[in-house]
Protein backbone atom coordinates (compact mmCIF):
# COMPACT_ATOMS: atom_id res chain seq x y z
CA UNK A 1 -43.29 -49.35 55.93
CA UNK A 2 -40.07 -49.90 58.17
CA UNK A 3 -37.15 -49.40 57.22
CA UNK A 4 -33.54 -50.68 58.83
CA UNK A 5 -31.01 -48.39 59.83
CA UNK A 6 -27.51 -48.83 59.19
CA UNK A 7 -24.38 -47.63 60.65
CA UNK A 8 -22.69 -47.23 57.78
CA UNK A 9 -22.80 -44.94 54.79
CA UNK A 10 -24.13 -45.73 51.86
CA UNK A 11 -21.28 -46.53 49.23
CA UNK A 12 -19.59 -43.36 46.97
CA UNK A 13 -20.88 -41.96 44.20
CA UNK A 14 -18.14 -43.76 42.00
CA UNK A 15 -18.75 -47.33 43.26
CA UNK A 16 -20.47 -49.20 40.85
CA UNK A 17 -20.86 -53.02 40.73
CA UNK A 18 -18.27 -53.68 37.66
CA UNK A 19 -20.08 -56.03 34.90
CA UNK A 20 -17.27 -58.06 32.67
CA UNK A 21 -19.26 -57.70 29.69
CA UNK A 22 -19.31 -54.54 29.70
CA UNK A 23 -16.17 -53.02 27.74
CA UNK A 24 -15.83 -49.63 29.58
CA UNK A 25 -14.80 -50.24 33.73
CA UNK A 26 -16.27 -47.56 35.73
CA UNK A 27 -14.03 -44.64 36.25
CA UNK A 28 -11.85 -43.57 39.16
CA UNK A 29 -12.39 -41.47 41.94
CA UNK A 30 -10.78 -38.05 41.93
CA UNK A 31 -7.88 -37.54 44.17
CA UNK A 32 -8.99 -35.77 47.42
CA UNK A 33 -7.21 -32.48 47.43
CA UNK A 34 -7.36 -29.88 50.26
CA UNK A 35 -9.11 -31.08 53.51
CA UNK A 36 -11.08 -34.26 54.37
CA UNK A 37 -12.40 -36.25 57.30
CA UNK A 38 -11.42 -40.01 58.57
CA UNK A 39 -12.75 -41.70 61.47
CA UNK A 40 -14.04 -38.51 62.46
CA UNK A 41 -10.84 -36.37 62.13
CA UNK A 42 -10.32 -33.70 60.15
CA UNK A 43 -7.01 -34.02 58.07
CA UNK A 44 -5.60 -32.15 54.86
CA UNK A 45 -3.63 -33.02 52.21
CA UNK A 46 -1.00 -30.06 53.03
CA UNK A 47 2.48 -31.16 53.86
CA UNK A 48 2.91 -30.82 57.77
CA UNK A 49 5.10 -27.41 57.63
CA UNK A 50 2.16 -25.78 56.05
CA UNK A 51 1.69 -22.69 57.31
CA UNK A 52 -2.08 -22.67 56.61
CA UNK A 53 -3.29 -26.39 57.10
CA UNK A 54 -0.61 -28.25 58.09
CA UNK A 55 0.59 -29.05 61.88
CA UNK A 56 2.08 -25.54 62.52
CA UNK A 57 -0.99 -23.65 61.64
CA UNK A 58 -2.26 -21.19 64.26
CA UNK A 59 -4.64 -23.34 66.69
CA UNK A 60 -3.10 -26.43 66.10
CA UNK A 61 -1.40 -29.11 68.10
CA UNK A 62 1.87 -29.41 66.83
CA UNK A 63 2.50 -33.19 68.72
CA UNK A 64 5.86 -33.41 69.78
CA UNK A 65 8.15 -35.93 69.27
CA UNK A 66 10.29 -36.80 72.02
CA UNK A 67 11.63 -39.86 71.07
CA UNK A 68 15.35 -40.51 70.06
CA UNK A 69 14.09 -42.58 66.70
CA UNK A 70 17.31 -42.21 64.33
CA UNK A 71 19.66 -40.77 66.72
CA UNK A 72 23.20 -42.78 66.39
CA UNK A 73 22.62 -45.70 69.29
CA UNK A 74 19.29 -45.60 69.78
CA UNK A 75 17.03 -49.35 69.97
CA UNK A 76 13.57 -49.19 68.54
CA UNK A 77 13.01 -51.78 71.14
CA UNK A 78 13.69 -49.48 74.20
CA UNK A 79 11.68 -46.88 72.27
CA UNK A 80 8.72 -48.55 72.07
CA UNK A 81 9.03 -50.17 75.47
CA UNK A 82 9.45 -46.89 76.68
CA UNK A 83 6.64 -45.68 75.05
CA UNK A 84 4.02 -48.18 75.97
CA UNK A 85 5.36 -47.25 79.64
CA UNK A 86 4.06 -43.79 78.93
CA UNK A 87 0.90 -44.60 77.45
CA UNK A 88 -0.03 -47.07 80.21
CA UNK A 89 0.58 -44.78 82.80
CA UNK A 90 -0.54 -41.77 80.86
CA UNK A 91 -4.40 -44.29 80.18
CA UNK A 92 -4.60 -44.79 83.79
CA UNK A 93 -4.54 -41.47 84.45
CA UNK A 94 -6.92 -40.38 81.88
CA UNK A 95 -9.12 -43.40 83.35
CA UNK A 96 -8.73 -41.73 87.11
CA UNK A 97 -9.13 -38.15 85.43
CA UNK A 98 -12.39 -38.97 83.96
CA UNK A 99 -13.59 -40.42 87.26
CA UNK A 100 -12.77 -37.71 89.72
CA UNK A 101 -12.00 -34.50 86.98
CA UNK A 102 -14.10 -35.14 83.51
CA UNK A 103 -13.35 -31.78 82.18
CA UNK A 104 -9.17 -32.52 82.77
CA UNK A 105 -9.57 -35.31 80.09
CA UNK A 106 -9.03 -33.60 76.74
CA UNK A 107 -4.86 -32.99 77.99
CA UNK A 108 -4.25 -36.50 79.07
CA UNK A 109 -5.98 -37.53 75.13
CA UNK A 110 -3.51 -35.40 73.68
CA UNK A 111 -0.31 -36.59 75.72
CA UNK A 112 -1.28 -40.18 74.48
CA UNK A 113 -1.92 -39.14 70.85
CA UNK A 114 1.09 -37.78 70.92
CA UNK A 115 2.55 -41.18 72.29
CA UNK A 116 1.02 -42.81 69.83
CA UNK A 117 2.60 -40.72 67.48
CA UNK A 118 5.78 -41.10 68.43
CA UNK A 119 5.51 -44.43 68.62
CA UNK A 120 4.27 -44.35 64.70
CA UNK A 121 7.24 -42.48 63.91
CA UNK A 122 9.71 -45.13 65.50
CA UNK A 123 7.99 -48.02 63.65
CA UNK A 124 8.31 -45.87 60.51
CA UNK A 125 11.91 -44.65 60.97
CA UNK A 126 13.23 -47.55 62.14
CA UNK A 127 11.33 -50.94 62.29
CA UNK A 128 9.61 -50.84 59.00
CA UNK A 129 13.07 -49.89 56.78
CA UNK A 130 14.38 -53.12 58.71
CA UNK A 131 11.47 -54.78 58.31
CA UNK A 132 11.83 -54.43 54.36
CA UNK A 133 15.59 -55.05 54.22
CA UNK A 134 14.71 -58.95 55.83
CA UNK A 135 11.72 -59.22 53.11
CA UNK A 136 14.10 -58.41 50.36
CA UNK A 137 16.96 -60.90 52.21
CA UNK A 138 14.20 -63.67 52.42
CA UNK A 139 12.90 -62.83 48.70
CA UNK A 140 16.30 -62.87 47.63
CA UNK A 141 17.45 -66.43 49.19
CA UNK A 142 14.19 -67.86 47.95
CA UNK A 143 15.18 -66.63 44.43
CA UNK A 144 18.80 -68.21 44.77
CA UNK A 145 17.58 -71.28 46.00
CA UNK A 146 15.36 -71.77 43.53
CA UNK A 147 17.86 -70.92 40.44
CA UNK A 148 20.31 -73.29 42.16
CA UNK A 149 17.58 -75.93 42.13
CA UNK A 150 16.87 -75.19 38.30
CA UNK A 151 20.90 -75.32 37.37
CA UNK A 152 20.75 -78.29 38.88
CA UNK A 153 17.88 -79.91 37.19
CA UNK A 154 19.35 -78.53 33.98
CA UNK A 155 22.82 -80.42 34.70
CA UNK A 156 20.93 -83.68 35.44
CA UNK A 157 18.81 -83.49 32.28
CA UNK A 158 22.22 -82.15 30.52
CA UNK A 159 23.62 -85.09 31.10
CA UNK A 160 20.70 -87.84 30.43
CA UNK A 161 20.73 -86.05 27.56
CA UNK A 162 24.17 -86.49 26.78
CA UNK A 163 24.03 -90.85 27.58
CA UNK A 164 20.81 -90.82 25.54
CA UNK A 165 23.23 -89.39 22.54
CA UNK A 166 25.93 -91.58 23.49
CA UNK A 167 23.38 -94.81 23.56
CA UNK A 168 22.20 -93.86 20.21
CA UNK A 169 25.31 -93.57 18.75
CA UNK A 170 26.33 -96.83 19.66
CA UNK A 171 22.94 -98.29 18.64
CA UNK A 172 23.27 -96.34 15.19
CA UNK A 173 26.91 -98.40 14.60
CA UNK A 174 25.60 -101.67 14.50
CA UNK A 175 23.21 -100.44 12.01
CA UNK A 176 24.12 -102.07 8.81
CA UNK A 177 24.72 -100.38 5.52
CA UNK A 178 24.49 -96.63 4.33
CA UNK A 179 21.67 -95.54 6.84
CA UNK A 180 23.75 -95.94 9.80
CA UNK A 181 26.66 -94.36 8.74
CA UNK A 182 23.93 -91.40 8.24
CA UNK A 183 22.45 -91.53 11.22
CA UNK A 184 26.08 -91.72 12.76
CA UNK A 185 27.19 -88.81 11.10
CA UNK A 186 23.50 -86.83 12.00
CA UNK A 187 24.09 -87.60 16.02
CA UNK A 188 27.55 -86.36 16.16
C-alpha cells in the first residue's frame, strides 16, 4: 500500500488534540535544557560567555560585532544601511565565489552571518526599545482619549440628570395636598 511522504515531522510527543470535556488539559512540555537543534543549527541553552557551550568555547565562531549600536551618536538608520551595504556586497561575492571557487564559500557565509548578526543586535539595542516606547505613547493617548470621552459623557448625563430633578421638582409642586409636599421633600 503507498504511503505519502511528508516534509515535516510528525507532531511532539506532548501534542495532543485538547477535548473541552475533558477536565484535565494535557500537560506541558519540559523546558529544553542543555543543547538543541533549530532549522538545522545546533544551539544551547548556555549563556554566550560560557566557557563550555556558549560562543567562546574552543572551536567556535565567536561573530563579531562591529557595529557602533549604543555608542553616544550613533543612528540605527546608518547602521542598518550600512549593514545591508555589507551584506549585498558580501552575497555577491559569495554568489561569484561559488561560481569560480566553491570550496571559498563557507568564509563569505560566515562574514554575512555575522552581518546579520549585527544587524539583529542594532534592531534589538536600539530600534525595538524605541519601537516599544511609541507603543506605550500610542497605548497611552488611546487610554486618555478615551477617559476624556467617558468624563465627558458622565458630565452630559450629570447634568440631564440634574434638569430631570429640577423638572420633577417643579412637577411635584403643583401636586396638591400632602403627597407633594412628600415627594418635594424626597427629590431634594
Amino acid at each position: 500500500m503507498p504511503t505519502s511522504a511528508t516534509p515535516f515531522p510528525p507532531p511532539p510527543s506532548f501534542y495532543k488534540l485538547y477535548d473541552p470535556a475533558n477536565a484535565d488539559p494535557p500537560s506541558r512540555p519540559n523546558l529544553v535544557r542543555g543543547a538543541y537543534e533549530i532549522f538545522g543549527a545546533q544551539h544551547h541553552t548556555a549563556p554566550w560567555h560560557d566557557t563550555e557551550h556558549g560562543l567562546l568555547a574552543p572551536g567556535n565562531f565567536m561573530y563579531p560585532i562591529v557595529t557602533k549600536a549604543g555608542e553616544k551618536g550613533s543612528d540605527a538608520r546608518e547602521e542598518l544601511a550600512a549593514l545591508a551595504a555589507a551584506a549585498t556586497k558580501r552575497f555577491s561575492r559569495a554568489c561569484a565565489d561559488a561560481v569560480d571557487t566553491p570550496s571559498a564559500i563557507e568564509k563569505d557565509v560566515q562574514d554575512l552571518y555575522a552581518i546579520f548578526n549585527n544587524a539583529h543586535k542594532v534592531i534589538n539595542e536600539i530600534v525595538r526599545p524605541a519601537q516599544a516606547m511609541e507603543t506605550l505613547e500610542h497605548a497611552l493617548r488611546g487610554q486618555i482619549e478615551q477617559k476624556q470621552e467617558t468624563i465627558a459623557a458622565l458630565r452630559q448625563a450629570t447634568l440631564e440628570a440634574k434638569a430631570a430633578m429640577k423638572k420633577a421638582q417643579l412637577d411635584a409642586r403643583e401636586i396638591d395636598g400632602a403627597a407633594g409636599k412628600a415627594l418635594v421633600e424626597a427629590l431634594k
